[in-house]
C-alpha atoms as a PDB file:
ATOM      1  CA  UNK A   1      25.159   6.157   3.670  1.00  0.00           C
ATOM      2  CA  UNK A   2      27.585   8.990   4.992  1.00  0.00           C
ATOM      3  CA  UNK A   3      29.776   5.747   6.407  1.00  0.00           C
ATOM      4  CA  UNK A   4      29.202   3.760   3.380  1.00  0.00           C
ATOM      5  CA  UNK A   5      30.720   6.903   0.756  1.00  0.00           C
ATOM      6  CA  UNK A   6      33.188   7.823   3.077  1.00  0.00           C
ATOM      7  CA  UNK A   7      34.688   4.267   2.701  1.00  0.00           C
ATOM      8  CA  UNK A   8      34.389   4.146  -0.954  1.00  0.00           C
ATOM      9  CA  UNK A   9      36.238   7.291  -1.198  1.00  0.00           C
ATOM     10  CA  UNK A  10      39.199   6.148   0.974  1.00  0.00           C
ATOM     11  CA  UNK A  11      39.524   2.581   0.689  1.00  0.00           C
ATOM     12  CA  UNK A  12      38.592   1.203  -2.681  1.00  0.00           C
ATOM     13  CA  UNK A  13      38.699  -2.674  -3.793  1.00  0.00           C
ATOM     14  CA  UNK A  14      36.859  -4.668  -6.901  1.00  0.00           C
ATOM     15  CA  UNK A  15      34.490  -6.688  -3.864  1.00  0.00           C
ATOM     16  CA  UNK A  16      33.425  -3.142  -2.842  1.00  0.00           C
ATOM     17  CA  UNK A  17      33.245  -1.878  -6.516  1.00  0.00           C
ATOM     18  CA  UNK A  18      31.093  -5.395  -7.453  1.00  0.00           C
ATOM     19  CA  UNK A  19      28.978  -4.320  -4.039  1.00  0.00           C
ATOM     20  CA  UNK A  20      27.972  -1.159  -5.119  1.00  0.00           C
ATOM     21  CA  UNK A  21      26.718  -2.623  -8.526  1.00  0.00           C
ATOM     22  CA  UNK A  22      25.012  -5.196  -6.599  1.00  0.00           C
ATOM     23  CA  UNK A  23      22.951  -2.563  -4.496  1.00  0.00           C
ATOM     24  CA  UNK A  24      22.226  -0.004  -7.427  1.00  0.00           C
ATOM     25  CA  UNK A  25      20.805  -2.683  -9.709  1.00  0.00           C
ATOM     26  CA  UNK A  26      18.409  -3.760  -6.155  1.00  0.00           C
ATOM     27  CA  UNK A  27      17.722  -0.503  -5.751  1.00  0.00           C
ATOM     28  CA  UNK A  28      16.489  -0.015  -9.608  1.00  0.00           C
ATOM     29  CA  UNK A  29      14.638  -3.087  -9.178  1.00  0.00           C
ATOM     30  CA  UNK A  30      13.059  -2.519  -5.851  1.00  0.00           C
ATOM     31  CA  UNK A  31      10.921   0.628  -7.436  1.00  0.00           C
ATOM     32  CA  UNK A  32       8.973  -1.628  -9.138  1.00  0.00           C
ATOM     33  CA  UNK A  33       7.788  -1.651 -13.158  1.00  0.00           C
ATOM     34  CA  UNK A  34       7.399   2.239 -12.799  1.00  0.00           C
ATOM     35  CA  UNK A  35       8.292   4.892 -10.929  1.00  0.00           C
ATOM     36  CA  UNK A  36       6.222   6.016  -8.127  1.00  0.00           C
ATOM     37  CA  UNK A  37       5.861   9.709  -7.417  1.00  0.00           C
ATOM     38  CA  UNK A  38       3.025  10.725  -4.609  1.00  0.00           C
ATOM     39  CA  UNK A  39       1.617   7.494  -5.518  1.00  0.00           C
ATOM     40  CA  UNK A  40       1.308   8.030  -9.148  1.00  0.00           C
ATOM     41  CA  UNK A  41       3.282   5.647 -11.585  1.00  0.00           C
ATOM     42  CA  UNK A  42       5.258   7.921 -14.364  1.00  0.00           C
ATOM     43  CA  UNK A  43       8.231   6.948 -16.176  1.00  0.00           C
ATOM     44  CA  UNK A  44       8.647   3.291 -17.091  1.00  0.00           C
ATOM     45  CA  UNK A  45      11.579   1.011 -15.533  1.00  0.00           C
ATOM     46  CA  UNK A  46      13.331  -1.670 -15.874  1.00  0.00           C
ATOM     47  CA  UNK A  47      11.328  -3.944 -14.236  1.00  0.00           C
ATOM     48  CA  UNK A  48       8.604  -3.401 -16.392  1.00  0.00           C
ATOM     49  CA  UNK A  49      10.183  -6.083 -18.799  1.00  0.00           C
ATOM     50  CA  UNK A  50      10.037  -8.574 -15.628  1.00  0.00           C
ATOM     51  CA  UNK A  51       6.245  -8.336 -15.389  1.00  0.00           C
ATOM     52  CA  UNK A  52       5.801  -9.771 -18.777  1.00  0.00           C
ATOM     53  CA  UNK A  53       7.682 -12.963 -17.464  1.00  0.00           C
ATOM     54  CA  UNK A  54       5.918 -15.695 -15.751  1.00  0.00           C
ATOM     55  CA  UNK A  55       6.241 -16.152 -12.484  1.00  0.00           C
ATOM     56  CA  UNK A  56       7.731 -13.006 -12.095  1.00  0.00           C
ATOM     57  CA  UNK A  57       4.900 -11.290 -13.162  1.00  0.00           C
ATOM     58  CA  UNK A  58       3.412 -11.593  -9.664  1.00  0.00           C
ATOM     59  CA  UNK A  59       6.829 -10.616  -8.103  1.00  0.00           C
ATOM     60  CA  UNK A  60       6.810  -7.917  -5.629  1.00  0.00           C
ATOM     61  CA  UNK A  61       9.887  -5.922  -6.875  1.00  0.00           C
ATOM     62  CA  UNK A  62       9.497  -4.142  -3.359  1.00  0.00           C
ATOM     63  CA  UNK A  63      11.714  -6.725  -1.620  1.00  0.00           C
ATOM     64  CA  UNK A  64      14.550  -6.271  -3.168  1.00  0.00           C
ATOM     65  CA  UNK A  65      14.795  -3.330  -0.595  1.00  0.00           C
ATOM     66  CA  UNK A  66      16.330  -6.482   1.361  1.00  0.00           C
ATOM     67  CA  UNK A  67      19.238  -7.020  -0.774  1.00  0.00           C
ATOM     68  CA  UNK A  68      20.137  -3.311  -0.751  1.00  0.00           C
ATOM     69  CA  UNK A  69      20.488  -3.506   3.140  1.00  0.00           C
ATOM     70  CA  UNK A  70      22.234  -6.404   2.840  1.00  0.00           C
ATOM     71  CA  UNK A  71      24.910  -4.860   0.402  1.00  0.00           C
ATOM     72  CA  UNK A  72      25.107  -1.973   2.726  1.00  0.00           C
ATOM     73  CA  UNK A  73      25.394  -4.082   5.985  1.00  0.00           C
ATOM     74  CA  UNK A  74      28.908  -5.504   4.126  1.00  0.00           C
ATOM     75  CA  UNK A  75      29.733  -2.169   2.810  1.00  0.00           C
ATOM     76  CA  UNK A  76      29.806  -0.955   6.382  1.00  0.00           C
ATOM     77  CA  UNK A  77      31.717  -3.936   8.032  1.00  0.00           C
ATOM     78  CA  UNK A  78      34.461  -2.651   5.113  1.00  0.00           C
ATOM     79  CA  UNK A  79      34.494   0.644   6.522  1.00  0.00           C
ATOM     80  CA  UNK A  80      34.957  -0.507  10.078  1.00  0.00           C
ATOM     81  CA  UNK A  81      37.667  -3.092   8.894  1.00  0.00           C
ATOM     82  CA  UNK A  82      39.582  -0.584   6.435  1.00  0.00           C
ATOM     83  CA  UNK A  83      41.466   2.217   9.137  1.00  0.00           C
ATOM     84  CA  UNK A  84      42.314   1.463  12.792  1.00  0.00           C
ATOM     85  CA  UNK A  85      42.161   5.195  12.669  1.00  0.00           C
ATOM     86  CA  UNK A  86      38.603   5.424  11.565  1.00  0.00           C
ATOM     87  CA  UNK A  87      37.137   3.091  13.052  1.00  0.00           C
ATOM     88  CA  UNK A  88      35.827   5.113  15.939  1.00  0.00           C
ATOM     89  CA  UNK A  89      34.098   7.252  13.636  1.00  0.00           C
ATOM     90  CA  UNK A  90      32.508   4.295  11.958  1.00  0.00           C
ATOM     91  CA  UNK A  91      31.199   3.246  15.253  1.00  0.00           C
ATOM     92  CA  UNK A  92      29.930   6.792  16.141  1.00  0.00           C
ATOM     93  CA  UNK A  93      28.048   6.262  12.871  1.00  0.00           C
ATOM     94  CA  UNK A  94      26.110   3.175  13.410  1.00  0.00           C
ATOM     95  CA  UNK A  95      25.354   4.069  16.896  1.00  0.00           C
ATOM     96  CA  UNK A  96      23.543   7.237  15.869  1.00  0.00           C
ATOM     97  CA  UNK A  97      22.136   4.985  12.993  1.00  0.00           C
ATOM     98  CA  UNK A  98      20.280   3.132  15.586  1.00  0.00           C
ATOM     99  CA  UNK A  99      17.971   5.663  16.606  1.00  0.00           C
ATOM    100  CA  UNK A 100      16.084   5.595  12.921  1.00  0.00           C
ATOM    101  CA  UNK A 101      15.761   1.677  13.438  1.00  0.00           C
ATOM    102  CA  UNK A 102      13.269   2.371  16.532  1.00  0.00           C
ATOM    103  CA  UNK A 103      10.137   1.576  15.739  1.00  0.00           C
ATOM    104  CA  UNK A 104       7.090   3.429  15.558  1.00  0.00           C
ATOM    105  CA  UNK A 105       4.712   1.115  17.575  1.00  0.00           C
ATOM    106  CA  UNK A 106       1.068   2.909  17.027  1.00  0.00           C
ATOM    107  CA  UNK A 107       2.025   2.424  12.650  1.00  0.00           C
ATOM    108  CA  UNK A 108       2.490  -1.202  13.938  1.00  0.00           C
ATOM    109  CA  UNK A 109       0.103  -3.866  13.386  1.00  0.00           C
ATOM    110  CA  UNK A 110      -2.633  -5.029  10.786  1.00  0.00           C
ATOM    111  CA  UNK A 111      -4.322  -1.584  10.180  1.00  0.00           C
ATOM    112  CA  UNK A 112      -8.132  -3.314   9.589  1.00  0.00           C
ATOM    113  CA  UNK A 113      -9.971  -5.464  12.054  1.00  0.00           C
ATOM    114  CA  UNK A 114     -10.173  -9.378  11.088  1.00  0.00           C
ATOM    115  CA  UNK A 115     -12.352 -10.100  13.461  1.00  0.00           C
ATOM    116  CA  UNK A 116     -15.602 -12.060  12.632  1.00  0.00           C
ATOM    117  CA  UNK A 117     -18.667  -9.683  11.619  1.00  0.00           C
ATOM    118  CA  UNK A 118     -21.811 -10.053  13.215  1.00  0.00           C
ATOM    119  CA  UNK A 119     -23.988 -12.992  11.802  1.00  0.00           C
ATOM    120  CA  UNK A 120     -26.425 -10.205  11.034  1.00  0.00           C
ATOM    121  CA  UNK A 121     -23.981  -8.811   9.423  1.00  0.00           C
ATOM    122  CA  UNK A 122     -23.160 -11.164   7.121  1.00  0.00           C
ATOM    123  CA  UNK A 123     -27.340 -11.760   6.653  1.00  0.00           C
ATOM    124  CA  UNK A 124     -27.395  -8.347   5.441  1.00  0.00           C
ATOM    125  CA  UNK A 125     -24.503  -8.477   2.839  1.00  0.00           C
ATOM    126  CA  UNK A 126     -25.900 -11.856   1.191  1.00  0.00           C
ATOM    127  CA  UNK A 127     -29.267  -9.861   0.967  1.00  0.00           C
ATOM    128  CA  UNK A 128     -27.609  -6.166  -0.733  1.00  0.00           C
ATOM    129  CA  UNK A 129     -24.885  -7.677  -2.787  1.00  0.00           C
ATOM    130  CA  UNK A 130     -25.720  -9.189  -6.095  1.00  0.00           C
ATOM    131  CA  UNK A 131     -23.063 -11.477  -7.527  1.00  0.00           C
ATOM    132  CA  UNK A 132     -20.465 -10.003  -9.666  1.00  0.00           C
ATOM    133  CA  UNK A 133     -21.378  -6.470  -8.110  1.00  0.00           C
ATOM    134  CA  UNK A 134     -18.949  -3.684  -7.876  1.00  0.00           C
ATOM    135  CA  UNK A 135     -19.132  -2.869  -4.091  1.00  0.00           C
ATOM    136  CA  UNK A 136     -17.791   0.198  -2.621  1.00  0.00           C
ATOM    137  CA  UNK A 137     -16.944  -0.670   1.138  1.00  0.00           C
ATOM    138  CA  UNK A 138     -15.618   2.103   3.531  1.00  0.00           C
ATOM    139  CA  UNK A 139     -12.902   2.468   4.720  1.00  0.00           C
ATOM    140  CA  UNK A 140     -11.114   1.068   1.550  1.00  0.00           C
ATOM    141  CA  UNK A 141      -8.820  -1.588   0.747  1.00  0.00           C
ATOM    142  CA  UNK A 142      -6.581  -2.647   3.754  1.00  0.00           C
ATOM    143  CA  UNK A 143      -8.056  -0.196   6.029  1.00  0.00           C
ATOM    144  CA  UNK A 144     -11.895  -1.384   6.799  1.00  0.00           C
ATOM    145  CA  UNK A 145     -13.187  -4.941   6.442  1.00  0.00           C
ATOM    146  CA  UNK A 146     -13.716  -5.388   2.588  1.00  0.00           C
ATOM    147  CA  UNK A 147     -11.768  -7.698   2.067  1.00  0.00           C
ATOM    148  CA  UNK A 148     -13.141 -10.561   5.213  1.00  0.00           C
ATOM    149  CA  UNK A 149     -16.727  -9.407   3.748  1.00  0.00           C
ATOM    150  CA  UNK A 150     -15.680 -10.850   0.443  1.00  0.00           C
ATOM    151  CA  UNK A 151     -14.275 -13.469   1.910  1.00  0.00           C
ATOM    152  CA  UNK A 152     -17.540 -14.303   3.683  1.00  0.00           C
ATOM    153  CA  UNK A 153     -19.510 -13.957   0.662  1.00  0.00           C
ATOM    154  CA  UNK A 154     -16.558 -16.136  -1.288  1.00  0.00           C
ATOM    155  CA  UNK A 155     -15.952 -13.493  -2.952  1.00  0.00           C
ATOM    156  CA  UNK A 156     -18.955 -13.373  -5.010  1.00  0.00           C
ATOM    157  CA  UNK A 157     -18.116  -9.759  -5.081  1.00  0.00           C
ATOM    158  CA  UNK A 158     -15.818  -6.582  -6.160  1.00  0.00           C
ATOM    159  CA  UNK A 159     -14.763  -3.412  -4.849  1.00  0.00           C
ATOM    160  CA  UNK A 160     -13.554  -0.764  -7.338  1.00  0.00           C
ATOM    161  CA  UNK A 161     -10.636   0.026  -5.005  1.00  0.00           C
ATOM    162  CA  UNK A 162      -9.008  -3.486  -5.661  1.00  0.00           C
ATOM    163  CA  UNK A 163      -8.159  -5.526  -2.311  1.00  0.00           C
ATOM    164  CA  UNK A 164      -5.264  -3.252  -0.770  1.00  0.00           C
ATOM    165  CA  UNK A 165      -2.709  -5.727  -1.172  1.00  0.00           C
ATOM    166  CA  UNK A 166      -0.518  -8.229  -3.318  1.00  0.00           C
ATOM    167  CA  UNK A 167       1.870  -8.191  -6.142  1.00  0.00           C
ATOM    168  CA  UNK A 168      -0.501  -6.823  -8.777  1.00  0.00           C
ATOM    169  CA  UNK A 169      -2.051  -3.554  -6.989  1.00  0.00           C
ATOM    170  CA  UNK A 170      -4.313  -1.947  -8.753  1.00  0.00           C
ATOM    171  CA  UNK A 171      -2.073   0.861 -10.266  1.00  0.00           C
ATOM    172  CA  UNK A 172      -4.855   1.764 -13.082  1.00  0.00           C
ATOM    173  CA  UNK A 173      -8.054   2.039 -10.514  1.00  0.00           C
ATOM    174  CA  UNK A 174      -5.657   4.136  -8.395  1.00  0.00           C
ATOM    175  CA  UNK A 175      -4.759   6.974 -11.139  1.00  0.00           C
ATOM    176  CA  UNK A 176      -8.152   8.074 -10.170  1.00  0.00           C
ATOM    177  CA  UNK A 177      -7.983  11.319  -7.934  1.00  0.00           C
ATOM    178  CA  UNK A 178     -11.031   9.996  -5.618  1.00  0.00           C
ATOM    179  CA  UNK A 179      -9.758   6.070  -6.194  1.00  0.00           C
ATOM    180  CA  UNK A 180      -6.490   7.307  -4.572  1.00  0.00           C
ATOM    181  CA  UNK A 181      -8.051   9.086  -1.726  1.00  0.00           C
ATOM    182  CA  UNK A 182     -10.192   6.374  -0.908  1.00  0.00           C
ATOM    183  CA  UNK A 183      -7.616   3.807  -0.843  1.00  0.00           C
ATOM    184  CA  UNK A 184      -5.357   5.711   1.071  1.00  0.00           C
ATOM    185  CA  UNK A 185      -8.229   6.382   3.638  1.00  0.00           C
ATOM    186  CA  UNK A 186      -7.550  10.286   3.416  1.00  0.00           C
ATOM    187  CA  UNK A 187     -11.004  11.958   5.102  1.00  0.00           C
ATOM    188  CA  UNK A 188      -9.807  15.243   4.196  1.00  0.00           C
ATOM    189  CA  UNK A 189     -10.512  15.029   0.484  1.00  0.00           C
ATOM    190  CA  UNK A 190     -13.197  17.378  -1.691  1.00  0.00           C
ATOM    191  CA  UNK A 191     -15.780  14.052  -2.115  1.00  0.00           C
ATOM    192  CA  UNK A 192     -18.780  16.327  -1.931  1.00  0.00           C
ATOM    193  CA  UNK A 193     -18.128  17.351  -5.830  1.00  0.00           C
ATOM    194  CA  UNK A 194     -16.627  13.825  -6.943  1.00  0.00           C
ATOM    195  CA  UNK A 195     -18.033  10.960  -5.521  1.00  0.00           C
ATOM    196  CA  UNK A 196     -21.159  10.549  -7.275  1.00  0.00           C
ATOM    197  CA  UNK A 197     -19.478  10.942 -10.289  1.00  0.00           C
ATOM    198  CA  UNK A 198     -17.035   8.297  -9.726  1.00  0.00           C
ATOM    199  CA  UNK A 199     -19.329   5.848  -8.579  1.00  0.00           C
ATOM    200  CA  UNK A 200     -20.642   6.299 -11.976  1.00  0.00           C
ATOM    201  CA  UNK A 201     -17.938   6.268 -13.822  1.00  0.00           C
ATOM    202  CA  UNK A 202     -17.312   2.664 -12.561  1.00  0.00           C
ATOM    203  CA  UNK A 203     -20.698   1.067 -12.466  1.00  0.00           C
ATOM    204  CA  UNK A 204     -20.769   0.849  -8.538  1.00  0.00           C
ATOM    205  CA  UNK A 205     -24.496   1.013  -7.401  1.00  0.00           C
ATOM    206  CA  UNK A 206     -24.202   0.239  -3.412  1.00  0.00           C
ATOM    207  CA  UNK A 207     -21.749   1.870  -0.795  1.00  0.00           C
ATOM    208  CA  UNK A 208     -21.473  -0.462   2.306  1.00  0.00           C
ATOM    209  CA  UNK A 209     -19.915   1.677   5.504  1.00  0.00           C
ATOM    210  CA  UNK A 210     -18.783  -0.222   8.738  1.00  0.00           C
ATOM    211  CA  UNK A 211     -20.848   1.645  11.243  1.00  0.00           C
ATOM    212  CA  UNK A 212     -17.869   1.503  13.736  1.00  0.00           C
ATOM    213  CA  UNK A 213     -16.520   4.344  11.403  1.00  0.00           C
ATOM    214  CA  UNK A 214     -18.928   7.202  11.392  1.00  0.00           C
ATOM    215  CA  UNK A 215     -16.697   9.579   9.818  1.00  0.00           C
ATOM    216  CA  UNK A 216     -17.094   8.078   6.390  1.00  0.00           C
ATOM    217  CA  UNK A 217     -20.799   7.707   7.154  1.00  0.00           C
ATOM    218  CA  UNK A 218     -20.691  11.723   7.596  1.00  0.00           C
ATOM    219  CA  UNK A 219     -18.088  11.981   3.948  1.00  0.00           C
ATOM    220  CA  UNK A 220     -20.574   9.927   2.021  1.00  0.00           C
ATOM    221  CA  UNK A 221     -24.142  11.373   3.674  1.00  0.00           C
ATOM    222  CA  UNK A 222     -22.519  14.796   2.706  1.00  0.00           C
ATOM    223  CA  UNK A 223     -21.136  13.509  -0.885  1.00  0.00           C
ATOM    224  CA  UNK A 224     -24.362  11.727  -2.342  1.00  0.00           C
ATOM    225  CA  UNK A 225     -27.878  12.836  -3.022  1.00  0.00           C
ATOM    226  CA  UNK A 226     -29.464   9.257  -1.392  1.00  0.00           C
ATOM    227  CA  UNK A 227     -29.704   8.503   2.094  1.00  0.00           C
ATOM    228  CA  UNK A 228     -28.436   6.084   3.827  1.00  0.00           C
ATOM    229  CA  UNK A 229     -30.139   3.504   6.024  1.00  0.00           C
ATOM    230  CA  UNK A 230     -28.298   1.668   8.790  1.00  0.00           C
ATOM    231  CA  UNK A 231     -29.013  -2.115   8.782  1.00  0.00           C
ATOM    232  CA  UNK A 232     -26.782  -4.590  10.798  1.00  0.00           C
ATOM    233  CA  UNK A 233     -24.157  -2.615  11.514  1.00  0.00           C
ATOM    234  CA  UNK A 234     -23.752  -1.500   8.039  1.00  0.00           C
ATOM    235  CA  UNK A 235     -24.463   1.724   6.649  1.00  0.00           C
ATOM    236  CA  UNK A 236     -26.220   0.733   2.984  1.00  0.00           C
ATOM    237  CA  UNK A 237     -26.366   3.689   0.524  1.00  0.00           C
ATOM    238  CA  UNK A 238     -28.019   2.330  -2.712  1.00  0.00           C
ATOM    239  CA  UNK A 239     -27.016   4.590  -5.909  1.00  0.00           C
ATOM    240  CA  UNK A 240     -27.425   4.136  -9.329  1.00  0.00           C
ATOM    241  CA  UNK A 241     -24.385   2.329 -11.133  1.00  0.00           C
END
């Protein structure tokens, strides 16, 4: 960015001018129908009026991060191109860049395992799970195996959470203080004094816990006033909805 205003200031044309208009409007775009602040949605933007559209409804505004790399990679090349006397400076500048491109290689990968569960398992879902229930399945979302149980049950399910994924997250489950901590599979949080009640609040009756994460076996033991029974590698806590 330091390269990219430094040309701007020194070197100005109307393909750099239309450039920058090109990346502000991505940028505005890429932050989605509202703006995102410690994973709350506040103020409305202007992608908001997109999601009423067809087709783009199911848009994810997030990759227009793309096209605001892409104005910046050309943005660049102009300050390298614009001063024979700069230019070493400009080079300094994208070599040091580099070293934020490495990546981080233990936040790489899929996060859950999508592996194939135990036929007993599976036995024990079809058993619990009526269909059309509202399923609370730990860890959350993306994080645990919610979503391949629902797809082993054809989705005859729901979790409260939403899936962890696609265009249409669940931004409305996800105002909710313990919906948010859940989702973001944050083991730290108070759940002792709000679980229960939010299990309540929407209609969940049964909390299904991989046993291969006995951590959130501990949170929810500790949380609600049932007890849980292990059964098929599944930790099955049956509450009132």
């Amino acid at each position: 960015m330091a390269i990219i205003l430094t040309s701007a200031l020194v070197h100005r044309t109307r393909a750099q001018r239309a450039l920058w208009v090109f990346l502000l409007v991505a940028l505005l775009f890429s932050f989605g129908p509202r703006l995102k602040v410690a994973g709350f949605a506040t103020v409305p933007l202007p992608w908001e009026l997109a999601t009423r559209v067809p087709g783009f409804d199911h848009a994810l505004p997030g990759r227009f991060s793309a096209f605001v790399f892409m104005a910046a990679t050309v943005l660049v090349a102009v300050a390298w191109s614009c001063s024979e006397r700069r230019r070493w400076l400009t080079r300094a500048g994208v070599m040091t860049s580099i070293v934020m491109l490495l990546p981080s290689y233990a936040g790489m990968g899929v996060p859950g395992d999508s592996s194939d569960p135990a036929p007993r398992t599976v036995d024990v879902l079809r058993d619990l799970i009526d269909p059309g229930e509202n399923v609370l399945v730990l860890p959350s979302g993306q994080n645990g195996p919610g979503m391949r149980w629902m797809d082993d049950l054809d989705f005859a399910f729901t979790m409260p959470t939403g899936n962890g994924g696609g265009a249409r997250t669940p931004e409305v489950l996800l105002t909710d203080p313990v919906a948010f901590a859940l989702f973001g599979g944050d083991t730290e949080f108070d759940y002792s004094g709000s679980l229960a009640h939010y299990l309540e609040r929407n209609g969940v009756s049964l909390v299904l816990i991989d046993s291969r994460y006995p951590e959130w076996n501990d949170i929810v033991a500790d949380a609600l006033p049932v007890a849980g029974e292990l059964d098929g590698g599944v930790w099955v806590y049956e509450v009132s909805g």
